[in-house]
C-alpha atoms as a PDB file:
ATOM      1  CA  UNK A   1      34.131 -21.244  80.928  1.00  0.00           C
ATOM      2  CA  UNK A   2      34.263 -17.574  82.148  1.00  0.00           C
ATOM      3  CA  UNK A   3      35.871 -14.424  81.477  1.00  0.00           C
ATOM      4  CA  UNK A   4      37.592 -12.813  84.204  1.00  0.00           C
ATOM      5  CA  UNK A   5      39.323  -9.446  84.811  1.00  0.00           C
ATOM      6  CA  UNK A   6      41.559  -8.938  87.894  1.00  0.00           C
ATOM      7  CA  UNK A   7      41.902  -5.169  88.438  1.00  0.00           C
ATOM      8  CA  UNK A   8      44.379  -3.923  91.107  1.00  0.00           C
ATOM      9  CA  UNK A   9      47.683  -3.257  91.796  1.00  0.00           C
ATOM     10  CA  UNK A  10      48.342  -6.605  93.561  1.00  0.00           C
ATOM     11  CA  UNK A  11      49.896  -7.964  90.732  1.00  0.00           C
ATOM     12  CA  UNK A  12      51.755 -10.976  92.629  1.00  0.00           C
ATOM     13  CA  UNK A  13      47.973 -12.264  94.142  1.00  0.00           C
ATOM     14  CA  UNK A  14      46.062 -11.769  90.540  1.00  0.00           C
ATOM     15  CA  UNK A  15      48.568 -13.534  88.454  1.00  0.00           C
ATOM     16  CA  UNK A  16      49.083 -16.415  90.459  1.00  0.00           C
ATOM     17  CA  UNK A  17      44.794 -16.378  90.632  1.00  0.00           C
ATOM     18  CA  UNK A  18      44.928 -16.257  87.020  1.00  0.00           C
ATOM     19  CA  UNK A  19      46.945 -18.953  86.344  1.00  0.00           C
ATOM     20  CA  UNK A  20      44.765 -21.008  88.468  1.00  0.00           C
ATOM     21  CA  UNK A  21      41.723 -20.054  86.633  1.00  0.00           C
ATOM     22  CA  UNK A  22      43.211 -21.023  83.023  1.00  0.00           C
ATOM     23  CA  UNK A  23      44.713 -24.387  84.281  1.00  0.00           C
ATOM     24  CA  UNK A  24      41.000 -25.038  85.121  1.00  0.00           C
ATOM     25  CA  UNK A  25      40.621 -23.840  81.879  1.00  0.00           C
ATOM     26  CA  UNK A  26      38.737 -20.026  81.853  1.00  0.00           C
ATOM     27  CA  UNK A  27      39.967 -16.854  80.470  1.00  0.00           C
ATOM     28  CA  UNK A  28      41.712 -14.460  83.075  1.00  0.00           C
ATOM     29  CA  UNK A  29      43.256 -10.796  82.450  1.00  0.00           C
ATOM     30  CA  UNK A  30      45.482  -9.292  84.787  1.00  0.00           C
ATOM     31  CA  UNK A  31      45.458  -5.369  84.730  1.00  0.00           C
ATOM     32  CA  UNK A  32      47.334  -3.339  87.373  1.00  0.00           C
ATOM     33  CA  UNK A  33      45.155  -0.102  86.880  1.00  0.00           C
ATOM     34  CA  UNK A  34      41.258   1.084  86.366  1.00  0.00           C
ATOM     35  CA  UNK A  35      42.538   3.199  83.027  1.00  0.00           C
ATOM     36  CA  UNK A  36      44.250   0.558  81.036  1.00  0.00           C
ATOM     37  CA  UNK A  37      41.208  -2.004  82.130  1.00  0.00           C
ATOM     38  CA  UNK A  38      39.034   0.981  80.958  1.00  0.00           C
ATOM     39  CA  UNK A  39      40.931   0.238  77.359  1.00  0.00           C
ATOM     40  CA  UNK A  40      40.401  -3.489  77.586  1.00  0.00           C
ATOM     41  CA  UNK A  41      37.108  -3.888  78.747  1.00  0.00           C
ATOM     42  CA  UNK A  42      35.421  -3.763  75.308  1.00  0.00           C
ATOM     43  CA  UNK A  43      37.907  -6.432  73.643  1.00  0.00           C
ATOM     44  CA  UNK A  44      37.542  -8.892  76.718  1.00  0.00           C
ATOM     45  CA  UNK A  45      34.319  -8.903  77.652  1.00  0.00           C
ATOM     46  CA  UNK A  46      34.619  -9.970  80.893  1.00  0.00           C
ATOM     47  CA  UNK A  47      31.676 -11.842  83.011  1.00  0.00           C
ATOM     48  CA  UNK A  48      33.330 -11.276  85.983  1.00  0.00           C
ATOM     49  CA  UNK A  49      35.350  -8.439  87.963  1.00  0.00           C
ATOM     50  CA  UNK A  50      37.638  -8.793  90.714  1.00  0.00           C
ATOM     51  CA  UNK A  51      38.454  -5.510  91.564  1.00  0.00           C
ATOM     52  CA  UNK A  52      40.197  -3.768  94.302  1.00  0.00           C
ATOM     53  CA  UNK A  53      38.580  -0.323  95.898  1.00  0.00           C
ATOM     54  CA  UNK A  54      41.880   0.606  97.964  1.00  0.00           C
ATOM     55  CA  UNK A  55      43.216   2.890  95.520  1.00  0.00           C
ATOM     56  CA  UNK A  56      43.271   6.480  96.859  1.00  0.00           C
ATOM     57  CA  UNK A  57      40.748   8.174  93.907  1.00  0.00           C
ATOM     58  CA  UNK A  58      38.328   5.577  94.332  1.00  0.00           C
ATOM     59  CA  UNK A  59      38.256   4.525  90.271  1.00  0.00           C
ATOM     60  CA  UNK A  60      37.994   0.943  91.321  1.00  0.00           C
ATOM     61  CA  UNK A  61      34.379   2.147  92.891  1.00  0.00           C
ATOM     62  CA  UNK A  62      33.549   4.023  89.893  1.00  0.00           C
ATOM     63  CA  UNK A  63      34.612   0.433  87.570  1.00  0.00           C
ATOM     64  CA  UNK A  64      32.582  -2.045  89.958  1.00  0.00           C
ATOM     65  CA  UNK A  65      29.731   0.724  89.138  1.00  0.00           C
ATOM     66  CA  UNK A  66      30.275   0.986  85.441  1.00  0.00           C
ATOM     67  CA  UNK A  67      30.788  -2.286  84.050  1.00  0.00           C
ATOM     68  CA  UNK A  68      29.521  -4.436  87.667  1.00  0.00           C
ATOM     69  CA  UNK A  69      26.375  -3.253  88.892  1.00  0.00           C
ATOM     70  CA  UNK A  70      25.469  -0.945  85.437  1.00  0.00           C
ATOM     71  CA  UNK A  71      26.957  -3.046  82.956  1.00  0.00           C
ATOM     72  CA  UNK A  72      25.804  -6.719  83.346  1.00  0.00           C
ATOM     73  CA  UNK A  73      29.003  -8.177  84.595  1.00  0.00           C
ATOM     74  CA  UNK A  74      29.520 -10.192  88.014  1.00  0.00           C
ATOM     75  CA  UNK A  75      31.472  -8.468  90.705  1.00  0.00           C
ATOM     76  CA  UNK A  76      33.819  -9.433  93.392  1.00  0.00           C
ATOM     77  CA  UNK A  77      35.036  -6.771  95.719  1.00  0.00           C
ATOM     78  CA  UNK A  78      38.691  -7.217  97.342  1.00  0.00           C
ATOM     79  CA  UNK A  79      40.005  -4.760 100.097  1.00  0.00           C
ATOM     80  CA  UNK A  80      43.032  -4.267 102.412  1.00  0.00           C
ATOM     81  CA  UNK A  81      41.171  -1.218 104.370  1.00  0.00           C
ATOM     82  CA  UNK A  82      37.669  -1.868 104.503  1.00  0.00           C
ATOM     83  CA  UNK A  83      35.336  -2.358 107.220  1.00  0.00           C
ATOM     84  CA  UNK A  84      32.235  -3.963 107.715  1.00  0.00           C
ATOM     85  CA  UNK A  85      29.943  -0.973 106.782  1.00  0.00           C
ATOM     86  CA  UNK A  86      31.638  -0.540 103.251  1.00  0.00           C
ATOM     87  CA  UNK A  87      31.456  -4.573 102.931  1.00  0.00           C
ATOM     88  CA  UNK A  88      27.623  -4.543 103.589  1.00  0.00           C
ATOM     89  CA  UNK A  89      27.283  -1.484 101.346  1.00  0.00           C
ATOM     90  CA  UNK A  90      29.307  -3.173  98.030  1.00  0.00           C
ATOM     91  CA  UNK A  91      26.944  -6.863  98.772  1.00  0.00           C
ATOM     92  CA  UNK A  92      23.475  -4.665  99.299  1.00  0.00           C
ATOM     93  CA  UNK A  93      24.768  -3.346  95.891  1.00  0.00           C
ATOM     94  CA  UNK A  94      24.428  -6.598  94.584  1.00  0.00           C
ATOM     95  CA  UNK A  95      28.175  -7.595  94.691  1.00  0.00           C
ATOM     96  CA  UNK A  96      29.045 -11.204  94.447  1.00  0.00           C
ATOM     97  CA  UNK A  97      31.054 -10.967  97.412  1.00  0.00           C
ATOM     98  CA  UNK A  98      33.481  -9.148  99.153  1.00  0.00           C
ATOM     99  CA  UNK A  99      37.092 -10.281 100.371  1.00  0.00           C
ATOM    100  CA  UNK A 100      39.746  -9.058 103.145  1.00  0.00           C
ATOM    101  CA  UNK A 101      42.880  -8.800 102.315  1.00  0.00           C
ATOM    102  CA  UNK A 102      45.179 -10.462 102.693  1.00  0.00           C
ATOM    103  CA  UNK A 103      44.170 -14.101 100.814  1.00  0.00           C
ATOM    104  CA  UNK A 104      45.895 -16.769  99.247  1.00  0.00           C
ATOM    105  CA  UNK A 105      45.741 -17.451  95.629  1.00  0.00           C
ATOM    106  CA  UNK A 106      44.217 -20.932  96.236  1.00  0.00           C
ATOM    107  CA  UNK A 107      41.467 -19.171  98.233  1.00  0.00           C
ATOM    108  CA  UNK A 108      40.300 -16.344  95.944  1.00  0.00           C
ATOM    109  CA  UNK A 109      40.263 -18.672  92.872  1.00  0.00           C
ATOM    110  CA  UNK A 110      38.072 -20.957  95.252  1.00  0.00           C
ATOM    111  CA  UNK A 111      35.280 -17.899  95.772  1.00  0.00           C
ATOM    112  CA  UNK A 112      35.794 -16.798  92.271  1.00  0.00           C
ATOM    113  CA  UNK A 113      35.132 -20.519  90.915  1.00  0.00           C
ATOM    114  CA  UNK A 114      32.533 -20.697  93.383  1.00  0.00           C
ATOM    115  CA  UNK A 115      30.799 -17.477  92.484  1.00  0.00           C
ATOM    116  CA  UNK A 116      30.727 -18.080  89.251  1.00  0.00           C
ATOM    117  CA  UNK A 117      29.028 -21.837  89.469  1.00  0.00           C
ATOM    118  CA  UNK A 118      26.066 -20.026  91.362  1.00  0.00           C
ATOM    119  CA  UNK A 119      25.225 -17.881  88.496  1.00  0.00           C
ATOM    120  CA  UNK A 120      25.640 -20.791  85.502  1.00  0.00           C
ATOM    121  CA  UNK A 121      22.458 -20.676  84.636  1.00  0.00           C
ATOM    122  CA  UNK A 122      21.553 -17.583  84.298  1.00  0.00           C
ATOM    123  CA  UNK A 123      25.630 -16.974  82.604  1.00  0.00           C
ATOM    124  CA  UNK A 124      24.029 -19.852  80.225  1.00  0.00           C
ATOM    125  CA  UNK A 125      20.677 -17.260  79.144  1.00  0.00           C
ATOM    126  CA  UNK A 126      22.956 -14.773  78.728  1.00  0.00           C
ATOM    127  CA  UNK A 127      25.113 -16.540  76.522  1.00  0.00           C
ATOM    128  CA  UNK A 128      22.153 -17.812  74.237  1.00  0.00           C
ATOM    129  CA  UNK A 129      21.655 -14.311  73.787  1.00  0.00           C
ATOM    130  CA  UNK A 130      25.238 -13.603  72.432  1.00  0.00           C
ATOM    131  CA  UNK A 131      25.695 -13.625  68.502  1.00  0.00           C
ATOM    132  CA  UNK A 132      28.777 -13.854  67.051  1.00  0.00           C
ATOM    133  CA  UNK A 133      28.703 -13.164  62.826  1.00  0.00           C
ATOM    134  CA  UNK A 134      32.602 -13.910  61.523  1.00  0.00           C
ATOM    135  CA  UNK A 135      33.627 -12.796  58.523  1.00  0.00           C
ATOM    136  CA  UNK A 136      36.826 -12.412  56.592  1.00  0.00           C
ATOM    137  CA  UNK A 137      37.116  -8.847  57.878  1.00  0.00           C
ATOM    138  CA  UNK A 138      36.238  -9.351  61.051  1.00  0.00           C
ATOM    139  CA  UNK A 139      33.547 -10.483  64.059  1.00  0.00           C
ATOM    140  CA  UNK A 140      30.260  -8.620  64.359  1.00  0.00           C
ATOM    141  CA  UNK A 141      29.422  -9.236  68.427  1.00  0.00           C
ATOM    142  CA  UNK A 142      26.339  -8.727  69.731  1.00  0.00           C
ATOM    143  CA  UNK A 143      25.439  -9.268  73.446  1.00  0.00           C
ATOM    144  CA  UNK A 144      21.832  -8.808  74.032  1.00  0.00           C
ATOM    145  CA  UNK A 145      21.946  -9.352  77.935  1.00  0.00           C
ATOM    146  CA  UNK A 146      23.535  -5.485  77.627  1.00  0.00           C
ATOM    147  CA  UNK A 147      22.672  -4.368  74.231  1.00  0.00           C
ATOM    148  CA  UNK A 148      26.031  -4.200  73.542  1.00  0.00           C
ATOM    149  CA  UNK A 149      27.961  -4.659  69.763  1.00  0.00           C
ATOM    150  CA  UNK A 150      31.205  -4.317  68.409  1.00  0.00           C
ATOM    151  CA  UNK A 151      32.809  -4.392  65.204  1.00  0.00           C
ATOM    152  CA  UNK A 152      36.388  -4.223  64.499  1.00  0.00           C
ATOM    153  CA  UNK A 153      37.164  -4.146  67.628  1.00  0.00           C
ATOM    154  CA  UNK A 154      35.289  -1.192  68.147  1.00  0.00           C
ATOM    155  CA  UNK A 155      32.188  -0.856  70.098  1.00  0.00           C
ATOM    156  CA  UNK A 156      28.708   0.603  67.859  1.00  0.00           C
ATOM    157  CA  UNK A 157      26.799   2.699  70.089  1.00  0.00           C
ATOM    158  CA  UNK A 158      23.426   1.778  68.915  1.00  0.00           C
ATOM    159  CA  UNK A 159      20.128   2.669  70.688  1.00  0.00           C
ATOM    160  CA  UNK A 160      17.861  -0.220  72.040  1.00  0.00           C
ATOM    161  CA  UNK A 161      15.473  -0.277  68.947  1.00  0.00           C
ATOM    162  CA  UNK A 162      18.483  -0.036  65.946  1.00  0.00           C
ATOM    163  CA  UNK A 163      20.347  -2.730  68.386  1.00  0.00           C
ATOM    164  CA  UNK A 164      16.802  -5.389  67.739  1.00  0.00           C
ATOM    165  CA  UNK A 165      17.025  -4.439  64.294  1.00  0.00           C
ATOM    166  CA  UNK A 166      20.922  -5.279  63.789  1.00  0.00           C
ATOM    167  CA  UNK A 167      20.108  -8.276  66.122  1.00  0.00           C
ATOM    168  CA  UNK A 168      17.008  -9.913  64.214  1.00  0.00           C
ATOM    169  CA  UNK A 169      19.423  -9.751  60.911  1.00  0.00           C
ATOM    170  CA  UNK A 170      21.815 -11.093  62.521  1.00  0.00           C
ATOM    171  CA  UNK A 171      20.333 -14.530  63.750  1.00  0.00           C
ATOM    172  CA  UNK A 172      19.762 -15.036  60.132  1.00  0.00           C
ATOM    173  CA  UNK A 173      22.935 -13.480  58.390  1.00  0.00           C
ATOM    174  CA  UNK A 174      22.823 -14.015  54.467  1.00  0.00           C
ATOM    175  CA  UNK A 175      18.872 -14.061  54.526  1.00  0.00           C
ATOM    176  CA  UNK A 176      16.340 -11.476  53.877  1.00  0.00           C
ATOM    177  CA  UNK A 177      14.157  -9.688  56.666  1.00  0.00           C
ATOM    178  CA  UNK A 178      11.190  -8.057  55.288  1.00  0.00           C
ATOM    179  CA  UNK A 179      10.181  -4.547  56.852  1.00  0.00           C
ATOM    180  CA  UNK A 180       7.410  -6.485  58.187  1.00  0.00           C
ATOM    181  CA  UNK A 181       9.485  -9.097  60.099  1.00  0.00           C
ATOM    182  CA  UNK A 182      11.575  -6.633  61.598  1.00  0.00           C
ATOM    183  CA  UNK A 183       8.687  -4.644  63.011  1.00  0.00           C
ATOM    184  CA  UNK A 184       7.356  -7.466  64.399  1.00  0.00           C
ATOM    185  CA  UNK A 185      10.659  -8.757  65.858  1.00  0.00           C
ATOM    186  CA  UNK A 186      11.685  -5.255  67.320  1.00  0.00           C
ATOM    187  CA  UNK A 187       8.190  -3.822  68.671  1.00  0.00           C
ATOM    188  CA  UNK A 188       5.405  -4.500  70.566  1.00  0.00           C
ATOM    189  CA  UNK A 189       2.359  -5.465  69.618  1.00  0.00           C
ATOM    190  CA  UNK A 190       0.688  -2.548  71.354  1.00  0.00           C
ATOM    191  CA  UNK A 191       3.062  -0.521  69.122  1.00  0.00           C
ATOM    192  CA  UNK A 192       3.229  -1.729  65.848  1.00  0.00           C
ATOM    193  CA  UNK A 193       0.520   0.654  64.598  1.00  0.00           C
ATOM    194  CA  UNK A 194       2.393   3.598  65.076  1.00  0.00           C
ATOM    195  CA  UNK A 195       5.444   2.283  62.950  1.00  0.00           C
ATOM    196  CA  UNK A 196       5.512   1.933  59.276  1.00  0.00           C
ATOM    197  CA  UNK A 197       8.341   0.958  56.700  1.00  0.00           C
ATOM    198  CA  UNK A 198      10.036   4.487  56.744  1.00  0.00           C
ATOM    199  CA  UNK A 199      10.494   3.919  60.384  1.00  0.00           C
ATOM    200  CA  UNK A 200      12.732   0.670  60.007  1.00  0.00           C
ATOM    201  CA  UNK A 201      14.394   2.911  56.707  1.00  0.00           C
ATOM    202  CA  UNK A 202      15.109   5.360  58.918  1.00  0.00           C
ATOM    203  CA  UNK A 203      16.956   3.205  61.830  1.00  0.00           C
ATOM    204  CA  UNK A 204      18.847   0.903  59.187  1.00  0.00           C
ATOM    205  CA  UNK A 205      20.194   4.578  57.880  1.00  0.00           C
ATOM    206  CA  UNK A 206      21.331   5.425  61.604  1.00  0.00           C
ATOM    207  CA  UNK A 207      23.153   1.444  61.520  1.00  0.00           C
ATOM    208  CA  UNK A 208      25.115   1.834  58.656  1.00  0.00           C
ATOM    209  CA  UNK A 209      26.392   5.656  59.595  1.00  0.00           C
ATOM    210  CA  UNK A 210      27.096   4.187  62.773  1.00  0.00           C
ATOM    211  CA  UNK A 211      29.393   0.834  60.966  1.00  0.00           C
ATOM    212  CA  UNK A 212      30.661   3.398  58.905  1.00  0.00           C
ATOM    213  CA  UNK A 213      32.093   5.710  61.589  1.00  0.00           C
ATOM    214  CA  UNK A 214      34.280   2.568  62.410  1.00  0.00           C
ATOM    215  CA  UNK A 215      34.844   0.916  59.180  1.00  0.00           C
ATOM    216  CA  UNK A 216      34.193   3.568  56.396  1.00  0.00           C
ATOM    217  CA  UNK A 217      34.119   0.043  53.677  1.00  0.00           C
ATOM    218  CA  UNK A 218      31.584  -1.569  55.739  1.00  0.00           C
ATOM    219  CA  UNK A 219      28.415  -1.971  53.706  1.00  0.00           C
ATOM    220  CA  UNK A 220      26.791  -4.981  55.147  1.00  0.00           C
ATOM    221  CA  UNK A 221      23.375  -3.773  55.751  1.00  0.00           C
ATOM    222  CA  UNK A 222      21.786  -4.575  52.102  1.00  0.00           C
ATOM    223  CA  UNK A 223      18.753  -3.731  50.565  1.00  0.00           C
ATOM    224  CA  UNK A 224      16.906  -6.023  48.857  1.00  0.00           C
ATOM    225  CA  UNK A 225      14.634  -3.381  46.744  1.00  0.00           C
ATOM    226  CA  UNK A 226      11.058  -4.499  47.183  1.00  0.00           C
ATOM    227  CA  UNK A 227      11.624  -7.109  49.929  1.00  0.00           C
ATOM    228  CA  UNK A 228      13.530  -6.060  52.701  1.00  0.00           C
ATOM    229  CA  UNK A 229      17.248  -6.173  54.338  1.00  0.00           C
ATOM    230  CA  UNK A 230      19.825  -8.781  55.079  1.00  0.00           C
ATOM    231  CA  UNK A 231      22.784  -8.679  56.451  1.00  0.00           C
ATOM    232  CA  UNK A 232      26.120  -9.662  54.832  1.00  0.00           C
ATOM    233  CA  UNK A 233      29.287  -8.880  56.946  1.00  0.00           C
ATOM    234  CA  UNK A 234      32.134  -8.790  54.150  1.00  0.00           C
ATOM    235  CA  UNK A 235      30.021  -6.975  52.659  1.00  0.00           C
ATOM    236  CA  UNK A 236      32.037  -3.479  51.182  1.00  0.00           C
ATOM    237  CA  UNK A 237      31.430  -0.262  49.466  1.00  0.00           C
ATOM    238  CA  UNK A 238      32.369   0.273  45.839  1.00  0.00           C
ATOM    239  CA  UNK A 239      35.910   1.414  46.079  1.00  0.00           C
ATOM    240  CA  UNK A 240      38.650   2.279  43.427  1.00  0.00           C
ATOM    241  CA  UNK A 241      42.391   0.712  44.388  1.00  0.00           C
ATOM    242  CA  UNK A 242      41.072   0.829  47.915  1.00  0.00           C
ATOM    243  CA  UNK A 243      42.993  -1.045  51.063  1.00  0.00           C
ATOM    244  CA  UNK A 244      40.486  -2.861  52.453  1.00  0.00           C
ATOM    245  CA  UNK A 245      41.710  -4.073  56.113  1.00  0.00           C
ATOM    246  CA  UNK A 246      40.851  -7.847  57.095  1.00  0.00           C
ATOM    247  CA  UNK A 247      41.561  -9.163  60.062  1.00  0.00           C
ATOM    248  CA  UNK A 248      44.042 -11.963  60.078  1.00  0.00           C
ATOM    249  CA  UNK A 249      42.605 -14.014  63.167  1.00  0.00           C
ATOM    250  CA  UNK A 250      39.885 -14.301  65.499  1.00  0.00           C
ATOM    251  CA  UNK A 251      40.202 -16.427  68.964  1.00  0.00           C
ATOM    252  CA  UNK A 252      37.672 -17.499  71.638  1.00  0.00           C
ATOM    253  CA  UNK A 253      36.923 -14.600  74.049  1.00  0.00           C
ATOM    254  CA  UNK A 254      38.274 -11.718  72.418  1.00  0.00           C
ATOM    255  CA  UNK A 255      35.792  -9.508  71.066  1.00  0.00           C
ATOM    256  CA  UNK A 256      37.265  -9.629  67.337  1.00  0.00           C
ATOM    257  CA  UNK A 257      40.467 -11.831  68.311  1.00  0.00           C
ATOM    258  CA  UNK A 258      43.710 -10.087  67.339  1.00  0.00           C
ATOM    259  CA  UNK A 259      44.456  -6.805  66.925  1.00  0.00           C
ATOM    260  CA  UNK A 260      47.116  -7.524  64.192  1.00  0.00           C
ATOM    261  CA  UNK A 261      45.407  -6.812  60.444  1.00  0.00           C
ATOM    262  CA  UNK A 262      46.723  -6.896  57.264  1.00  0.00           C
ATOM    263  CA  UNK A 263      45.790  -4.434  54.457  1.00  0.00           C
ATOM    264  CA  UNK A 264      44.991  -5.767  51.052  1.00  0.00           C
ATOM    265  CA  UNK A 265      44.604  -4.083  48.053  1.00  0.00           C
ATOM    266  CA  UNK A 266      42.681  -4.834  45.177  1.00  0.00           C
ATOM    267  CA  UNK A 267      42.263  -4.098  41.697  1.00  0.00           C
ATOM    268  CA  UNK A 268      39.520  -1.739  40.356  1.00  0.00           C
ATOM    269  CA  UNK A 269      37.788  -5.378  38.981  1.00  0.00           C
ATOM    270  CA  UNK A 270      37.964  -6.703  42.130  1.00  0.00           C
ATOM    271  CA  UNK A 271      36.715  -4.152  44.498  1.00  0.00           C
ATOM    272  CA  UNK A 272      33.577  -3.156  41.871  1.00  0.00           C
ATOM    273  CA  UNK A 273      32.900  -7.234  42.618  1.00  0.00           C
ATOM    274  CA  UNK A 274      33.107  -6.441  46.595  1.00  0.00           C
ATOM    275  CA  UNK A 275      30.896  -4.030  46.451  1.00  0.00           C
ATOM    276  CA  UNK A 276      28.066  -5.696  44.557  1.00  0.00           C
END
């Protein structure tokens, strides 16, 4: 199964695509413009972009760039106005190909179907390198094939090193990581000697901030004193009458499923016991 964005304003052409693609049963988006795919990128994670260059400020170019050729997901290129030099530019770019308009529905699903069978295997790494932690709150996503993670819905900007960290817990959520563990599982060999314990301290400090900026109850990073971490995703600060938001459904594809959430709020007795 893949993920796959259609970006232009050729609505009539993507939809009817898009239909084809979930009768075969994948996940297709539709969006008529590079700003509101900008918006949905990070909640559809999509493994492949058919995109259109023809609009006038050239934002299609700059999205094949940003989330195609920089960002780890497949690209086809689709054009009513180019010419052969652009089309041997975009596939020299590593593009998975490049289509003329205009095309039939039938066809383009064919190349995108097609396409996206000559890269299964590697689509199948990538995916073993894909963790997905649910909780009652929410999904904690982390793609290691970009070093990419979101929570909430919302992405973590994490740098490479606090991203292994986060990761490592994560393959074993519920179970303690010693210091030791994670320095072995984030660095190096040639540079474990120049890290101690106050080093991993000091990166599991930047994590949490970095949940907290998009889920101030988050506190799902825990210290076992003497041992190490582990990580615990319903995990939540001690709070006092506090609505604590929890998401009300997840679904395949979507980076936390829905955006609907309920708030619940709970007694003082009940949110001490939350935040143990």
């Amino acid at each position: 199964m893949t993920r796959t964005m259609l970006v232009g304003a050729d609505r009539a052409l993507f939809n009817e695509t898009a239909d084809l693609l979930r009768e075969a049963g994948d996940q297709a988006l539709v969006v008529a413009d590079v700003e509101r795919a900008e918006k949905e990128i990070a909640r559809f994670r999509p493994e492949m972009i058919v995109v259109s260059l023809d609009d006038t400020e050239a934002s299609g170019w700059k999205f094949m760039f940003r989330h195609g050729f920089n960002g780890g997901a497949r690209v086809i290129a689709v054009t009513a106005h180019g010419d052969a030099s652009q089309e041997l530019t975009v596939l020299r770019l590593g593009a998975q190909d490049y289509i003329r308009l205009p095309i039939s529905p039938e066809v383009l699903f064919a190349r995108i179907t097609f396409r996206a069978g000559l890269n299964e295997d590697s689509h199948a790494c990538a995916v073993e390198q894909t963790l997905e932690v649910k909780g009652k709150r929410g999904t904690l996503v982390l793609d290691k094939s970009r070093f990419q993670s979101f929570w909430m819905e919302s992405e973590l900007v994490l740098t490479k090193t606090e991203f292994e960290i986060l990761f490592a817990l994560a393959r074993h959520d519920g179970l303690v990581k010693s210091r030791e563990q994670l320095i072995d599982a984030v660095y190096d060999h040639s540079q474990q000697s120049d890290v101690n314990d106050r080093n991993i301290d000091s990166h599991i400090k930047r994590v949490r901030n970095k949940f907290r900026k998009v889920d101030s109850y988050f506190d799902g990073v825990e210290t076992i004193y003497g041992v190490g971490y582990k990580l615990r995703v319903d995990r939540t600060r001690r709070v006092k009458h506090a609505a604590i938001p929890i998401q009300r459904k997840w679904s395949s594809g979507a980076v936390c499923g829905s955006r609907a959430s309920r708030l619940v709020t709970l007694p003082h007795s009940a949110a001490h016991t939350a935040g143990m």
